[in-house]
Protein backbone atom coordinates (compact mmCIF):
# COMPACT_ATOMS: atom_id res chain seq x y z
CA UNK A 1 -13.91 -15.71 -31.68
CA UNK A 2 -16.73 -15.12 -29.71
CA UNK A 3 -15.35 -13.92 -26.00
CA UNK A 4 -17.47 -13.59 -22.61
CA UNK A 5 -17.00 -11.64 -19.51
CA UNK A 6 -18.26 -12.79 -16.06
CA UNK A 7 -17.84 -12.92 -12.11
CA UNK A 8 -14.94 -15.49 -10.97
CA UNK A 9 -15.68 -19.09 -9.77
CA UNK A 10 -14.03 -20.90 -7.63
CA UNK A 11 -12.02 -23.39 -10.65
CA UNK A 12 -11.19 -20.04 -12.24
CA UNK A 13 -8.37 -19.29 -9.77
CA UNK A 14 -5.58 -21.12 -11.59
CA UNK A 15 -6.52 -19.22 -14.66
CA UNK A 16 -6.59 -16.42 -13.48
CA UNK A 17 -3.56 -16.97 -11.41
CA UNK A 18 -1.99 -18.15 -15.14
CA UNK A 19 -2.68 -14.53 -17.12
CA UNK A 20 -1.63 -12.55 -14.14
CA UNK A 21 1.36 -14.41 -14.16
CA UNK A 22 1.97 -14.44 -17.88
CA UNK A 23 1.01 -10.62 -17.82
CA UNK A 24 2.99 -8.82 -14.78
CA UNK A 25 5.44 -11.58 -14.74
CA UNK A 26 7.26 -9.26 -12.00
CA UNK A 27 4.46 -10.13 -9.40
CA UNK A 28 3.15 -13.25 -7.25
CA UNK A 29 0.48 -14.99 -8.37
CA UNK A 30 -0.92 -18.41 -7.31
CA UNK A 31 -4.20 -20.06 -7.45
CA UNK A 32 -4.12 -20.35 -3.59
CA UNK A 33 -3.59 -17.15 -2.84
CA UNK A 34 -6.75 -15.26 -5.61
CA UNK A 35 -9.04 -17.84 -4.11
CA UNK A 36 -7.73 -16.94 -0.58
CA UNK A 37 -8.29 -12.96 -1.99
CA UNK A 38 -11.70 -13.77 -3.07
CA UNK A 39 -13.09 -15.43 -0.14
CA UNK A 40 -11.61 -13.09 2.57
CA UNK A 41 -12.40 -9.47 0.58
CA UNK A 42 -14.25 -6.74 2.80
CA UNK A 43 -17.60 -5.76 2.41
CA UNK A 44 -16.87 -2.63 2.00
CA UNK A 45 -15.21 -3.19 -0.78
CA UNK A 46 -17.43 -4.17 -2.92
CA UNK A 47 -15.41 -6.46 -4.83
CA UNK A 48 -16.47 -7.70 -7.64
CA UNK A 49 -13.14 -9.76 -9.79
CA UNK A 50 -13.60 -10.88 -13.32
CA UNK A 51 -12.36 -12.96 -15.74
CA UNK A 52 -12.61 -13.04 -19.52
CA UNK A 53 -13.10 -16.56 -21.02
CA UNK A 54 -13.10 -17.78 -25.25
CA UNK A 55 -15.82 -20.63 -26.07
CA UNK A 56 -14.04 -23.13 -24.88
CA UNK A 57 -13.92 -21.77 -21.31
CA UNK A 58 -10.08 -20.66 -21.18
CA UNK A 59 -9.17 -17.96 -19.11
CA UNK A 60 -7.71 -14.72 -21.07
CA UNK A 61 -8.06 -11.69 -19.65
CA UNK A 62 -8.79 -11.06 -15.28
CA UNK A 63 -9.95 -7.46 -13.67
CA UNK A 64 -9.42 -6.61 -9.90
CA UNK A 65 -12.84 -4.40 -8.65
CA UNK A 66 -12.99 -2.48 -5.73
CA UNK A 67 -13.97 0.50 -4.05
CA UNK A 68 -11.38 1.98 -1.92
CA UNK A 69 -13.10 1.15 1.36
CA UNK A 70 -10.00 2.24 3.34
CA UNK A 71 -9.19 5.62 1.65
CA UNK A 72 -10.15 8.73 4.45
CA UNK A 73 -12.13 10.04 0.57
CA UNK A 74 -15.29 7.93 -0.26
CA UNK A 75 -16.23 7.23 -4.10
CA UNK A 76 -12.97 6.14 -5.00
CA UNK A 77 -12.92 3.40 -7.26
CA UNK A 78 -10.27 0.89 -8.68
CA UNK A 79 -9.81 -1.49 -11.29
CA UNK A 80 -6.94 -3.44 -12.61
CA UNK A 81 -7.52 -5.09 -16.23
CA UNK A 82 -4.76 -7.60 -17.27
CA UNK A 83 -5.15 -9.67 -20.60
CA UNK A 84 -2.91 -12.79 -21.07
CA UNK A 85 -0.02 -11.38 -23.86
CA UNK A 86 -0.42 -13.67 -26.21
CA UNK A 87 -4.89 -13.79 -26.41
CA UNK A 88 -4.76 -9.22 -26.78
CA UNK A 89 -7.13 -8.09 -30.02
CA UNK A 90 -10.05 -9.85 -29.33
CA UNK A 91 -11.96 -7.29 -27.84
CA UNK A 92 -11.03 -8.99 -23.86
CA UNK A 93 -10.01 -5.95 -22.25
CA UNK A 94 -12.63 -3.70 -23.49
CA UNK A 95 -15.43 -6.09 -22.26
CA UNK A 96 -13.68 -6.39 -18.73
CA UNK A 97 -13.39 -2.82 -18.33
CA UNK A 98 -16.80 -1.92 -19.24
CA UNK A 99 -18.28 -4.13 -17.01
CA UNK A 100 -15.99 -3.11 -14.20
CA UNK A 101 -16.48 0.62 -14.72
CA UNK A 102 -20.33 -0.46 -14.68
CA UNK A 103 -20.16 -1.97 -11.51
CA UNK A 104 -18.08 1.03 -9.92
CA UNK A 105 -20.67 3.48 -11.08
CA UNK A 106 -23.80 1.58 -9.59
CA UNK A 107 -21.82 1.13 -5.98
CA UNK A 108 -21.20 5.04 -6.21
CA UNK A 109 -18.02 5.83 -7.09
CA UNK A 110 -17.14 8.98 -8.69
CA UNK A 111 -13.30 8.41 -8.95
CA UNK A 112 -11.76 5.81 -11.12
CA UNK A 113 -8.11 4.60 -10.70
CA UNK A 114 -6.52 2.05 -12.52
CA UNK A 115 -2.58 1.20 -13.34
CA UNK A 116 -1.38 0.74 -16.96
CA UNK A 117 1.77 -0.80 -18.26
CA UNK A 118 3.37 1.69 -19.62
CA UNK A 119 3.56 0.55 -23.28
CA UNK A 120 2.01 3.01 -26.26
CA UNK A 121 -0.86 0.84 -26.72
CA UNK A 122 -1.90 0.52 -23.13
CA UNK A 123 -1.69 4.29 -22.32
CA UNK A 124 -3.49 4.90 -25.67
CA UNK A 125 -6.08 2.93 -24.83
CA UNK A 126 -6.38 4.36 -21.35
CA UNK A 127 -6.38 7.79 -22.65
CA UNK A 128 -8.97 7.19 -25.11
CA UNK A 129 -11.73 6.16 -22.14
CA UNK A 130 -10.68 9.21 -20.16
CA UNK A 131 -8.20 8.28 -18.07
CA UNK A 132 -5.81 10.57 -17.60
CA UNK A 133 -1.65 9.98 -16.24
CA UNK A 134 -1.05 9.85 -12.68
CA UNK A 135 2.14 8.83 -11.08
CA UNK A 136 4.45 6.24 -12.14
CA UNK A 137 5.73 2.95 -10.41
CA UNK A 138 8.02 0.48 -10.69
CA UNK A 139 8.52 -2.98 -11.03
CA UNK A 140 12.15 -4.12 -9.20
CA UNK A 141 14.02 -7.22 -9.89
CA UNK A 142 17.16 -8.81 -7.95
CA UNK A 143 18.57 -12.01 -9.31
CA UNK A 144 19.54 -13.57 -5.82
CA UNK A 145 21.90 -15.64 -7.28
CA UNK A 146 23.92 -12.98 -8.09
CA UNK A 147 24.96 -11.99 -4.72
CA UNK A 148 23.92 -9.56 -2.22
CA UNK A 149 25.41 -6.75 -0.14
CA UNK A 150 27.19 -8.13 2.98
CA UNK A 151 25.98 -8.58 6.42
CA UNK A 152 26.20 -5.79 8.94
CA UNK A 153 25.71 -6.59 12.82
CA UNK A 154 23.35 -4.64 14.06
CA UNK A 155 23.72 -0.97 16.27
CA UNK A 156 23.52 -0.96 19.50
CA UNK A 157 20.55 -1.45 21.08
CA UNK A 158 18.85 -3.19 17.91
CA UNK A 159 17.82 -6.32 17.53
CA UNK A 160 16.70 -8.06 14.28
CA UNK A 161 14.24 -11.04 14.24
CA UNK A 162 11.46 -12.34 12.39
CA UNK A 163 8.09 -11.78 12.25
CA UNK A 164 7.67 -15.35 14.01
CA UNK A 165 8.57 -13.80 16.96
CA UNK A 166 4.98 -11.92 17.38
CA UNK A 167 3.49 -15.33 16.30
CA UNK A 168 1.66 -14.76 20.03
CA UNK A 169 0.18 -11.05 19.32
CA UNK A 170 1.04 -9.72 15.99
CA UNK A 171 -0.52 -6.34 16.97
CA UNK A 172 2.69 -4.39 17.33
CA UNK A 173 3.71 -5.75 13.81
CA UNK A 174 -0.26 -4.19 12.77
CA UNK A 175 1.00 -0.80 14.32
CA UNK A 176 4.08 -0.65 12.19
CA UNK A 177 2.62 -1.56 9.13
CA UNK A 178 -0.50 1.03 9.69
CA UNK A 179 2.42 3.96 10.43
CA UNK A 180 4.41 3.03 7.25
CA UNK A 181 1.68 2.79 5.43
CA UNK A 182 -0.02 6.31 6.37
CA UNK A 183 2.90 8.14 4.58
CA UNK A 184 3.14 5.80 1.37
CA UNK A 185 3.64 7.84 -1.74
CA UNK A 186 0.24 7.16 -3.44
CA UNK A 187 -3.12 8.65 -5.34
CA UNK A 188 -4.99 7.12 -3.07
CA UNK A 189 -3.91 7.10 0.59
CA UNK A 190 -4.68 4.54 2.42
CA UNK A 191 -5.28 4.19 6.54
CA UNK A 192 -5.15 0.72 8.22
CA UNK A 193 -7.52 0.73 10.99
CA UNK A 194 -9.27 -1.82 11.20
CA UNK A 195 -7.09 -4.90 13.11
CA UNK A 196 -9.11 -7.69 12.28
CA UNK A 197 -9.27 -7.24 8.71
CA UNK A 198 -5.20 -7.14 9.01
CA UNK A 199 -4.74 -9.83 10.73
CA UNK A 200 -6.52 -12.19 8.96
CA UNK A 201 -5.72 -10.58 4.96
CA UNK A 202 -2.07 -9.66 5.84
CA UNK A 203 -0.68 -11.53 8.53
CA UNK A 204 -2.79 -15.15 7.46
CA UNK A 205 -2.39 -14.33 4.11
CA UNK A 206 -1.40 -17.65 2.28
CA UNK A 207 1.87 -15.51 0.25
CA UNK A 208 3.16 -14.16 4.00
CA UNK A 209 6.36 -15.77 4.43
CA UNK A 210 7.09 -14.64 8.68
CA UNK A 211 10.11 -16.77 8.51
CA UNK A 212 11.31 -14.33 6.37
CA UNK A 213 9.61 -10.83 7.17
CA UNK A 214 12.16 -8.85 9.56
CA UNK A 215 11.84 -6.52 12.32
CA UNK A 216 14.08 -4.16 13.83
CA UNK A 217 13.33 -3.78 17.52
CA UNK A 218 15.35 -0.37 18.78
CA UNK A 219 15.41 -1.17 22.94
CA UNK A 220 12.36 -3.29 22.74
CA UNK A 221 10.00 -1.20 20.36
CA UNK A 222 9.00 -2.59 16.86
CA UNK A 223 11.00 0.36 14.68
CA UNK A 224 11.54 -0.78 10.71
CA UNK A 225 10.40 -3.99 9.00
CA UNK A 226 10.27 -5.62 5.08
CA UNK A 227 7.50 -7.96 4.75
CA UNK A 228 7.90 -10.73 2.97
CA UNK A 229 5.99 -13.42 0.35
CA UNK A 230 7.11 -16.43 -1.25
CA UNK A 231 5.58 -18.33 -3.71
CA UNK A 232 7.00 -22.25 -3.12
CA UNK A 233 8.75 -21.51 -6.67
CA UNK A 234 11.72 -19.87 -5.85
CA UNK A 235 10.13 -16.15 -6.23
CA UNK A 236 10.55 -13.74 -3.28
CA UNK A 237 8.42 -10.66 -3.10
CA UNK A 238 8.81 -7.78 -0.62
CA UNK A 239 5.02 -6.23 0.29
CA UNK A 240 6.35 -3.43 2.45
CA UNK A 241 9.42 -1.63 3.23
CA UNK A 242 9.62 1.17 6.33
CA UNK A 243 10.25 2.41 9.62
CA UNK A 244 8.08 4.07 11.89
CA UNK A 245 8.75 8.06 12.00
CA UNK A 246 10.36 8.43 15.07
CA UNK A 247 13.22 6.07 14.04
CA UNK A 248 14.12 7.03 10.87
CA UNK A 249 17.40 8.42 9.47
CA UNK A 250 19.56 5.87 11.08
CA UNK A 251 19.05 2.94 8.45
CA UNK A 252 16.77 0.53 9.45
CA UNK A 253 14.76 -0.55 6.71
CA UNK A 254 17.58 -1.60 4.99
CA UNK A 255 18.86 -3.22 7.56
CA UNK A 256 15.55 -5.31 7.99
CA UNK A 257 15.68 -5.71 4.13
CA UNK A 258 18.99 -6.77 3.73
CA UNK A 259 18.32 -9.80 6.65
CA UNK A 260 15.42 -10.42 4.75
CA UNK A 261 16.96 -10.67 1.56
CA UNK A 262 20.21 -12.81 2.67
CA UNK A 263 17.48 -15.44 4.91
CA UNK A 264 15.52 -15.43 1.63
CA UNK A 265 18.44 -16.96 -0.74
CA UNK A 266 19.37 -19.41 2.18
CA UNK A 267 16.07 -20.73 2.05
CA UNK A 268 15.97 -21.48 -1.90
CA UNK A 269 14.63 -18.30 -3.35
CA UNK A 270 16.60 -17.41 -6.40
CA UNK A 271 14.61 -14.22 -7.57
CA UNK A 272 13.68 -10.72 -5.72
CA UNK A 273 10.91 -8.66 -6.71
CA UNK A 274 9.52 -5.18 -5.43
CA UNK A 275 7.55 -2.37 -6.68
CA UNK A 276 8.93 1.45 -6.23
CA UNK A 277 6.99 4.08 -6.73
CA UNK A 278 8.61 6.44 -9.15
CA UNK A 279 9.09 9.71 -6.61
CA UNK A 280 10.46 7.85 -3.79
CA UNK A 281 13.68 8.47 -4.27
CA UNK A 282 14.83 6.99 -0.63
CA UNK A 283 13.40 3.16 -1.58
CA UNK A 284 14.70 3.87 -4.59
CA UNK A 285 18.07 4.27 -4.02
CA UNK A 286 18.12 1.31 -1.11
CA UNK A 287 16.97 -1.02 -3.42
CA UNK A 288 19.35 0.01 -6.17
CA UNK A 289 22.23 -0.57 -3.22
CA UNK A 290 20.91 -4.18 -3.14
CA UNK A 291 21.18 -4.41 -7.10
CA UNK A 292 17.22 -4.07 -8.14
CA UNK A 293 16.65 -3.17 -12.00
CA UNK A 294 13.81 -2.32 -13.46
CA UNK A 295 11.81 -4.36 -15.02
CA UNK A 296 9.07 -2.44 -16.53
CA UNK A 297 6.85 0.79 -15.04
CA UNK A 298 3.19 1.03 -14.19
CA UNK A 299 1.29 4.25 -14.89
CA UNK A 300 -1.82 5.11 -12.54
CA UNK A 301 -4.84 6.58 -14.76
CA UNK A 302 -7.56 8.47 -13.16
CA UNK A 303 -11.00 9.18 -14.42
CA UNK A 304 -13.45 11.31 -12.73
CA UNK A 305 -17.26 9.83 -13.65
CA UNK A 306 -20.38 11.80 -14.38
């Protein structure tokens, strides 16, 4: 079966949206929300996604593309390669990744990152191009049905609302998230800076659910939050989990989380999902209180070019 690679079009999206899906089954995908990615992607970037189509135009394999624009290191480049489960041997992945490591080279990067499920064949393939283990992250699932941990009121002095509530300047909300973010465990650190970017990838983003992302105010300062995304299925994922350094210690993220989490089931949402990475043992061990399992763990690959 003769298979193609090429750049995405617009009537791709629910395609693509299909083998994410069918692929990391532990993340939100919709049609919506790629085309809403593809339209509003930074210059800088460079982004470039991909999908792999058979002769009869169906959609089996998809590839992310991007230079790390925001990382403080230039030349860093990523790509993610996902092939639909049941359409792997027909040679999808290999065209998708040659023409994304292609691309990479020509807009300079020197640096390739990429995360692989971490199943024998994936890492084995990986290994064979040069890409060599990073760290390790996980995917987290909570059956919301289940139950949850109880309710606490809130210490004195905090107050917990939603994101809603900065509906009129969202700014402070940008502040958190770029302090949370700064200390991330990660290969590739990453510095939001740039506000208008934020505000209209994160905070318009079509996934962004600010009914349900939660803030902890300590005497009137923004101090923890847990973003959250819904999909209009049921599916509730958290994007980011922290508290701004001079707050932390006295258990406000999971405070914000667990708010989250209880306004999330009482709006419909039967399944949780979050990703951990595999040395932060803090996150770790607050979502395990909540009753997260593992689902299945990523592995970062690196490969230096030239």
């Amino acid at each position: 079966m003769t298979v193609i690679v090429r750049d995405v079009r617009p009537e791709d999206a629910e395609g693509f949206a299909r083998v994410r899906r069918a692929a990391l089954p532990h993340m939100l995908a919709t049609a919506e929300q790629l085309a809403f990615d593809w339209a509003h992607a930074h210059p800088d970037s460079h982004g470039r996604p991909l999908v792999a189509l058979t002769e009869d135009c169906e959609v089996i394999g998809t590839a992310q593309v991007s230079v790390a624009h925001d990382a403080p290191e230039p030349g860093i480049g990523r790509l993610n390669v996902y092939v639909d489960p049941a359409r792997r041997g027909l040679g999808a992945g290999t065209l998708l990744v040659r023409t994304a490591e292609e691309h990479l080279a020509e807009r300079g990067a020197t640096t390739l990152y990429s995360w692989v499920l971490d199943e024998p064949a994936n890492r084995g393939y990986a290994e064979r191009r040069g890409y060599a283990p990073s760290r390790s992250a996980y995917f987290l699932r909570l059956d919301l049905t289940a139950g949850l941990p109880p309710l606490q009121a809130p210490p004195a002095g905090v107050e917990v609302v939603t994101a809603e509530e900065f509906a009129a300047d969202p700014r402070p909300v940008f502040a958190l998230d770029a302090a949370t973010t700064a200390d991330e465990p990660s290969d590739v650190p990453t510095e939001l800076d740039d506000y208008a970017h934020w505000l209209e990838t994160v905070w318009n983003h079509p996934l962004h659910d600010r009914a349900l992302t939660t803030v902890a105010v300590v005497d009137g300062v923004p101090a923890a939050f847990s973003a959250a995304q819904t999909d209009g299925l049921g599916r509730y994922a958290t994007g980011m989990t922290g508290t701004a350094p001079a707050f932390r210690g006295r258990g406000l993220a999971k405070l914000a989380k667990n708010v989250s989490l209880h306004r999330a089931r009482a709006a419909g949402c039967v399944e949780a999902f979050t990703g951990n990475d595999a040395e932060n043992g803090p996150m770790l061990a607050i979502n395990k209180w909540f009753g997260y399992e593992i689902g299945a763990t990523e592995v970062r690959y690196v490969r230096a070019l030239g």
